[in-house]
N, C-alpha and C. Protein backbone atom coordinates (compact mmCIF):
# COMPACT_ATOMS: atom_id res chain seq x y z
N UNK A 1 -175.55 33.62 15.99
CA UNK A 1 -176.12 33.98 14.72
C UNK A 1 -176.25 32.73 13.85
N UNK A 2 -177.32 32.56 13.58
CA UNK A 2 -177.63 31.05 12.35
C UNK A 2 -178.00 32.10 11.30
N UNK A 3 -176.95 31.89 10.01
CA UNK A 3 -177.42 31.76 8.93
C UNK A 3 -178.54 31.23 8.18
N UNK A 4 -179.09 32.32 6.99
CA UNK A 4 -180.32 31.51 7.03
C UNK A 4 -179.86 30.93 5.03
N UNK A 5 -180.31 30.03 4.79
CA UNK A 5 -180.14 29.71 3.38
C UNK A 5 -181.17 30.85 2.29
N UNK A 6 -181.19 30.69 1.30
CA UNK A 6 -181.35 31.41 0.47
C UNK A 6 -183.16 30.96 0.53
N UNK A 7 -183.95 29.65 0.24
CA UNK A 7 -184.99 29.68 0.69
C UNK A 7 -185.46 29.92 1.95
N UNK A 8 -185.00 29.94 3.02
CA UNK A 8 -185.65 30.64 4.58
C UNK A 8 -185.82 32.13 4.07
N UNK A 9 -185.07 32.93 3.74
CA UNK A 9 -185.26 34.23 3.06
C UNK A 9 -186.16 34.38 2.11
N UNK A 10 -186.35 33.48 1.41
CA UNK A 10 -187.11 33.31 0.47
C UNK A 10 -188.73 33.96 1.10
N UNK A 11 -188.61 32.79 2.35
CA UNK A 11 -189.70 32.52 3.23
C UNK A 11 -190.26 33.57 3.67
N UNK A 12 -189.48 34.13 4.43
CA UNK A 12 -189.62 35.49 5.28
C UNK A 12 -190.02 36.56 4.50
N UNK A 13 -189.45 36.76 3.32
CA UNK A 13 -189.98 38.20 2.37
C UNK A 13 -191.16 37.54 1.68
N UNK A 14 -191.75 36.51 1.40
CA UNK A 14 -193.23 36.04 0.75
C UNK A 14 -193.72 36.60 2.00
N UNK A 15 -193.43 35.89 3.39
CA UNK A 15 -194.49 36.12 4.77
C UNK A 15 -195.28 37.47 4.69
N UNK A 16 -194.41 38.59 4.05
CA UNK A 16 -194.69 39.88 4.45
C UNK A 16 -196.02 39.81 3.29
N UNK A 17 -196.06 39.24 2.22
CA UNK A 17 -197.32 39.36 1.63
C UNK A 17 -197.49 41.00 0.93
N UNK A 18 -196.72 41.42 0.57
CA UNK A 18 -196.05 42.88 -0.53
C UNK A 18 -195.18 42.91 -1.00
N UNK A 19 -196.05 43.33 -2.13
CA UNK A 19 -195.37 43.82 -3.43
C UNK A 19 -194.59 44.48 -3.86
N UNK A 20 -194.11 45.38 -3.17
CA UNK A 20 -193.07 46.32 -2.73
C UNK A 20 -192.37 46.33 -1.42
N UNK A 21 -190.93 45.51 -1.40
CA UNK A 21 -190.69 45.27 -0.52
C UNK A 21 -189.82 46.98 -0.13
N UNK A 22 -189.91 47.24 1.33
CA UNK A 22 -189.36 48.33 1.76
C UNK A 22 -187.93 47.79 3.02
N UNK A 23 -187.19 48.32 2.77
CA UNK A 23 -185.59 48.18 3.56
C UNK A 23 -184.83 49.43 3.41
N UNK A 24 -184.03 49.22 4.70
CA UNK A 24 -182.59 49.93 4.93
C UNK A 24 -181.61 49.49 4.40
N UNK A 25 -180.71 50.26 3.44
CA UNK A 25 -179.16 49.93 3.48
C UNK A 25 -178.39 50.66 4.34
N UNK A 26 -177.50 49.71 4.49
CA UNK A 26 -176.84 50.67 5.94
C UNK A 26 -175.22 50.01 4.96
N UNK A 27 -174.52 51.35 5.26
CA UNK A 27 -172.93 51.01 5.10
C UNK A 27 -172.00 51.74 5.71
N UNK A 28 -171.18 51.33 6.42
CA UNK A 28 -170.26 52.06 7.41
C UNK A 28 -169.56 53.00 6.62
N UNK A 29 -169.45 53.96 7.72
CA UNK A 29 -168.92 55.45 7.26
C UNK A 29 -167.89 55.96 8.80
N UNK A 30 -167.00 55.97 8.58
CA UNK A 30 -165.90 56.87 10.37
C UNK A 30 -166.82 56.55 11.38
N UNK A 31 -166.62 55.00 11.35
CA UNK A 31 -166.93 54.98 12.37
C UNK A 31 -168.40 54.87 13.45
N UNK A 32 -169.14 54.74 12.26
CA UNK A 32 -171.12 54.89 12.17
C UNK A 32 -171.26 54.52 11.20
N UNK A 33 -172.01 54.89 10.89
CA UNK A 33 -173.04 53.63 9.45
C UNK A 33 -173.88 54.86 8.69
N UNK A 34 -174.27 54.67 7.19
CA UNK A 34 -175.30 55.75 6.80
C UNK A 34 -175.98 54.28 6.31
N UNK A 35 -177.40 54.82 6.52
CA UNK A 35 -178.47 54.30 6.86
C UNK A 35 -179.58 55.12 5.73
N UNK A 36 -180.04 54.36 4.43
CA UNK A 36 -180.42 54.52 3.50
C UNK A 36 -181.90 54.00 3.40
N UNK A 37 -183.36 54.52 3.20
CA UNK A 37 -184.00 53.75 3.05
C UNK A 37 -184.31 53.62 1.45
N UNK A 38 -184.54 52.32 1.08
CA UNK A 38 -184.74 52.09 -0.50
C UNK A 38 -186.06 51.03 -0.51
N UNK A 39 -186.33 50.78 -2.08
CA UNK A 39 -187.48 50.03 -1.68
C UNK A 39 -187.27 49.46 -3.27
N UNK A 40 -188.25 48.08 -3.69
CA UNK A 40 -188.06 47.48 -4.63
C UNK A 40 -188.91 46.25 -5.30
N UNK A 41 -189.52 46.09 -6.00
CA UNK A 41 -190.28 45.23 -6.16
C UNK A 41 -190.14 43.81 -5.63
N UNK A 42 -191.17 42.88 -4.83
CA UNK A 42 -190.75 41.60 -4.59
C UNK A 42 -189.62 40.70 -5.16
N UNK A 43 -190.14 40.90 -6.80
CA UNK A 43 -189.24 39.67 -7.78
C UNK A 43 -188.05 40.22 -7.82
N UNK A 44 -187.76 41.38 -7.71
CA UNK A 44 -186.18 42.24 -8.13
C UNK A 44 -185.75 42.20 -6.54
N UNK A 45 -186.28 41.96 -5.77
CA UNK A 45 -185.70 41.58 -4.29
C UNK A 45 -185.15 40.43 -4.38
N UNK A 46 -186.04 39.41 -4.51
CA UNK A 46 -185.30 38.15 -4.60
C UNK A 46 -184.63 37.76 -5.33
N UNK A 47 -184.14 38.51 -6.92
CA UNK A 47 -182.70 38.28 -7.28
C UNK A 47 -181.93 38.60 -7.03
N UNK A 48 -182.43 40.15 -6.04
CA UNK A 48 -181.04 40.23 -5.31
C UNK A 48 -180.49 39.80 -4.44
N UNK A 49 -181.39 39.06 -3.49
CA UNK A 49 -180.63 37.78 -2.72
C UNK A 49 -180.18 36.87 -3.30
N UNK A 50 -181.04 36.27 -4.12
CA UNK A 50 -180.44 34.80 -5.20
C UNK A 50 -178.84 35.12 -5.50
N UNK A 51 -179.01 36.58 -5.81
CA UNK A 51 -177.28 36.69 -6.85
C UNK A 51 -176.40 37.03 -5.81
N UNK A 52 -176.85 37.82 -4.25
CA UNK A 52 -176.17 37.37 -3.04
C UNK A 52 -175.15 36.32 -2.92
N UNK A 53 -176.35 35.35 -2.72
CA UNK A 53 -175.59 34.02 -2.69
C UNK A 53 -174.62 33.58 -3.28
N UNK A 54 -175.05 33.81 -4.57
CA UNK A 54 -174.43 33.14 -5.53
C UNK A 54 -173.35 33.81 -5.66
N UNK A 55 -173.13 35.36 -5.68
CA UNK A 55 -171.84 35.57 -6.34
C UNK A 55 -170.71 36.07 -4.56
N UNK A 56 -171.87 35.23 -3.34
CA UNK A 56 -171.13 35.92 -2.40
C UNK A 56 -170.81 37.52 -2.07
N UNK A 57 -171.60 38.15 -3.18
CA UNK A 57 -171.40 39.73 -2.62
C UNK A 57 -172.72 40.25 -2.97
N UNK A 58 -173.18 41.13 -2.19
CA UNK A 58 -174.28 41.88 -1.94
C UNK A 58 -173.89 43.45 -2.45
N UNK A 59 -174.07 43.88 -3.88
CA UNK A 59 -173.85 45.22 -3.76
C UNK A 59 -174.76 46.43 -3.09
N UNK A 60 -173.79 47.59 -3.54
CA UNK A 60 -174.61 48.65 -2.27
C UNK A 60 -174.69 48.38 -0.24
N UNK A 61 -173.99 47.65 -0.19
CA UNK A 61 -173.60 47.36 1.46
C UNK A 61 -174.70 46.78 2.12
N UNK A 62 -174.67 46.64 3.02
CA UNK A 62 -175.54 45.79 4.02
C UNK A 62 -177.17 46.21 4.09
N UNK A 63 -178.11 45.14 4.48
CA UNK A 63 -179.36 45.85 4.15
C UNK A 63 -179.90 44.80 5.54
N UNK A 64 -181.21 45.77 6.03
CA UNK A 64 -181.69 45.64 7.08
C UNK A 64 -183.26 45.77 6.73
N UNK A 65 -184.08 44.65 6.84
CA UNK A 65 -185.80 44.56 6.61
C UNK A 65 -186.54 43.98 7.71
N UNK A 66 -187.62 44.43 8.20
CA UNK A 66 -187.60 44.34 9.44
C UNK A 66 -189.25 43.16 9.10
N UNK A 67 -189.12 42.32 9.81
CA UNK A 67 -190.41 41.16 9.65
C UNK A 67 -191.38 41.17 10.64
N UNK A 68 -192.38 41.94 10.57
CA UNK A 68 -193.36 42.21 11.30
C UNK A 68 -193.50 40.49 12.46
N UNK A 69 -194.45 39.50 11.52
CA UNK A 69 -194.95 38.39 12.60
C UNK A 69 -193.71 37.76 13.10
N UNK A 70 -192.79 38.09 13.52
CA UNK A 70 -191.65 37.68 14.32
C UNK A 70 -191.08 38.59 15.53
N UNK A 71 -191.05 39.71 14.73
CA UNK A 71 -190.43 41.27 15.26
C UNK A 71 -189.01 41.24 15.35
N UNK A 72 -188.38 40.68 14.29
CA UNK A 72 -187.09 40.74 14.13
C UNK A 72 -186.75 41.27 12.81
N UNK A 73 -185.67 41.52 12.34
CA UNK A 73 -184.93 42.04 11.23
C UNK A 73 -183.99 41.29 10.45
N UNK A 74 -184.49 40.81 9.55
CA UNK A 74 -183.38 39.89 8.15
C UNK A 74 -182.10 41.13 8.26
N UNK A 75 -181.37 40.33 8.61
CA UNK A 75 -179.80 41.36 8.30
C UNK A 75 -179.36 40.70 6.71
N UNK A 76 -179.42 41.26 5.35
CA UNK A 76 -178.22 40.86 4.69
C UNK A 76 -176.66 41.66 4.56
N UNK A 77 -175.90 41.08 5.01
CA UNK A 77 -174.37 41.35 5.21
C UNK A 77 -173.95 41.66 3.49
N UNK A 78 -172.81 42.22 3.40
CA UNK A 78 -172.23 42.89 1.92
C UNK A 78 -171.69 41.63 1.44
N UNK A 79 -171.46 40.46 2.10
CA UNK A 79 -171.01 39.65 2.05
C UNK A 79 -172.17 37.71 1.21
N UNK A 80 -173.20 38.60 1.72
CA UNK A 80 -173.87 37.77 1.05
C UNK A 80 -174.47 36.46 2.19
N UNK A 81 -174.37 36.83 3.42
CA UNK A 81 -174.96 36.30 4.39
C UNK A 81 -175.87 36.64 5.00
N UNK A 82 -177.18 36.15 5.39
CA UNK A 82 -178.37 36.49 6.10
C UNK A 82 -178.36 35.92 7.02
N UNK A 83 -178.91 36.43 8.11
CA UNK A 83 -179.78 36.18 9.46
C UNK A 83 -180.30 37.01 9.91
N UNK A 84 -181.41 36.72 11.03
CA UNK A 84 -182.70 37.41 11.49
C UNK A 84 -181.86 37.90 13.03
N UNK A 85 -181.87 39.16 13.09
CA UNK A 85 -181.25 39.61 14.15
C UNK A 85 -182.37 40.29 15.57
């Protein structure tokens, strides 16, 4: 798993080219995960990674967006870490 910095993410959610970005939160529950879909404007996306970073925690639990021209999925961790899984 390579971490990605806060501009590679950056990168990847411009790529998608919408305005409304759409994702999963997923947060473990006994043993499985509940699996949430939410959705959110571009700019209010990327402060919520920015403040990721920054404050090291991701509220609302882990989130999963899936990047079409790759065919992989930005994982952000609750933790405030990304990579493309």
């Amino acid at each position: 798993m390579k971490r990605l910095t806060k501009e590679e993410v950056f990168a990847l959610v411009d790529s998608l080219d919408l305005e409304v970005i759409e994702f999963e939160r997923v947060r473990p529950h006994n043993k499985s995960e509940i699996r949430r879909k939410d959705s959110m404007q571009r700019a209010a996306f990327k402060q919520m990674v920015a403040d990721a970073f920054e404050d090291s925690h991701q509220p609302g639990g882990d989130i999963e967006l899936r990047i079409p021209s790759s065919n992989k999925i930005l994982v952000g961790h609750h933790d405030g870490i990304y990579w493309l899984a």
